[in-house]
Protein backbone atom coordinates (compact mmCIF):
# COMPACT_ATOMS: atom_id res chain seq x y z
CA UNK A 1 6.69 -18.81 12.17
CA UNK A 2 8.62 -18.07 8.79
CA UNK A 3 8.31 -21.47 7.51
CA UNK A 4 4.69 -22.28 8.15
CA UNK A 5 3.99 -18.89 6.85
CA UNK A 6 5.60 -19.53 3.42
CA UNK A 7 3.97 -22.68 3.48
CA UNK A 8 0.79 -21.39 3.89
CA UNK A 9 1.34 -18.70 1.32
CA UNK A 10 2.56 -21.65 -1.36
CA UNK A 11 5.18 -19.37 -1.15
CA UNK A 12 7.49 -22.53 -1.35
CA UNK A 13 6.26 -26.19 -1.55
CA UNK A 14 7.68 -28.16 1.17
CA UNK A 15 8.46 -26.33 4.88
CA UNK A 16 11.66 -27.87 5.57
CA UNK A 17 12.88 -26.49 1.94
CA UNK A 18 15.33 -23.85 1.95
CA UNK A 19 15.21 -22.75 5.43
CA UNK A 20 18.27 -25.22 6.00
CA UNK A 21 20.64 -22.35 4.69
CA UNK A 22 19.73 -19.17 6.08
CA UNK A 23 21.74 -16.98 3.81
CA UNK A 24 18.44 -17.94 0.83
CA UNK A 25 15.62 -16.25 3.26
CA UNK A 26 15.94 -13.14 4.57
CA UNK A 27 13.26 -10.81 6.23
CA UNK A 28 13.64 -7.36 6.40
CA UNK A 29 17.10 -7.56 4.83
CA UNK A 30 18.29 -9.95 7.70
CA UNK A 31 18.63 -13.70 7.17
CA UNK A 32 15.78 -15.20 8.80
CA UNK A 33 15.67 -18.20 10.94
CA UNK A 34 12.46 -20.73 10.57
CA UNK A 35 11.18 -19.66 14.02
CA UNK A 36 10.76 -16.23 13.25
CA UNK A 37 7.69 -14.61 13.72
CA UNK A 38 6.15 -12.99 10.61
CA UNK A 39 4.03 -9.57 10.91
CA UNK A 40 1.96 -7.82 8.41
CA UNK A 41 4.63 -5.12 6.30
CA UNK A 42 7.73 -7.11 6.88
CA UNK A 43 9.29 -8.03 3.53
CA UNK A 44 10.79 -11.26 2.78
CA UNK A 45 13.48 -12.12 -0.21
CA UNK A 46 13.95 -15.88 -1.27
CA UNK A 47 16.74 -16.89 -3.54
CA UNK A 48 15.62 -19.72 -5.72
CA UNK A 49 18.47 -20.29 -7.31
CA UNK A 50 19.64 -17.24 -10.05
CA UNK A 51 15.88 -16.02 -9.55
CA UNK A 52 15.21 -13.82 -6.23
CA UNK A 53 11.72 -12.96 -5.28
CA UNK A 54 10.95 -10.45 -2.87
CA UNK A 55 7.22 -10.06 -1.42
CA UNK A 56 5.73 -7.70 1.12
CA UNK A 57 3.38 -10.02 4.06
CA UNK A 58 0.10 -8.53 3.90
CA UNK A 59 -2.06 -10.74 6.14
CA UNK A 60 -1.14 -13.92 8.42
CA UNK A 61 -3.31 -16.79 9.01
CA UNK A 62 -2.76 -20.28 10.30
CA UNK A 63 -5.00 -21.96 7.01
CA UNK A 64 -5.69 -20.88 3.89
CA UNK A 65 -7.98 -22.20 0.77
CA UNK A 66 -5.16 -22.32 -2.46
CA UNK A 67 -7.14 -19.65 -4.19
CA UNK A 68 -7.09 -16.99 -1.31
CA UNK A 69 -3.12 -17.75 -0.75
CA UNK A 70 -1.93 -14.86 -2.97
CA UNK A 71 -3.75 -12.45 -0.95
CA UNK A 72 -1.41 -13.10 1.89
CA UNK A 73 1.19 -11.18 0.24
CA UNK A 74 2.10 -8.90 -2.69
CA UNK A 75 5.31 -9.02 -4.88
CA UNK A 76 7.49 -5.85 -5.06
C-alpha cells in the first residue's frame, strides 16, 4: 500500500497525511490512491506545499530500522 509504504520510507510522518487529496501523490504520473500497491521502479511525486519531491521505489518492505529507510528509495 502507498501510504504504509511512505510511512515506512519516513517518506512523510504521519500515514493519514496527504493522501486525503489525491491530486498531492501521484505514482507514475497518475494520482495515486492510499491502497495502491507499490513495486520496485515505480516513481512517486509528493507536493509538499511549493516544494515537489519526486523519488524512484527501490525496495519494499513491511519494517524498516530509521537508518536503512533511505535505501528504500532514491531521489531523481
Amino acid at each position: 500500500r502507498l501510504d504504509k509504504y511512505l510511512k515506512v520510507s519516513r517518506l512523510i510522518k504521519r500515514r493519514t497525511v496527504q493522501m486525503n487529496d489525491n491530486a498531492r501523490i501521484s505514482v507514475n504520473g497518475k494520482p495515486a490512491k492510499a491502497s495502491y500497491d507499490v513495486k520496485v521502479g515505480d516513481q512517486i511525486e509528493i507536493a509538499f506545499g511549493a516544494r515537489t519531491l519526486r523519488v524512484e521505489v527501490l525496495a519494499v518492505a513491511e519494517a524498516v530500522r530509521k537508518d536503512d529507510a533511505s535505501a528504500m528509495y532514491k531521489e531523481i
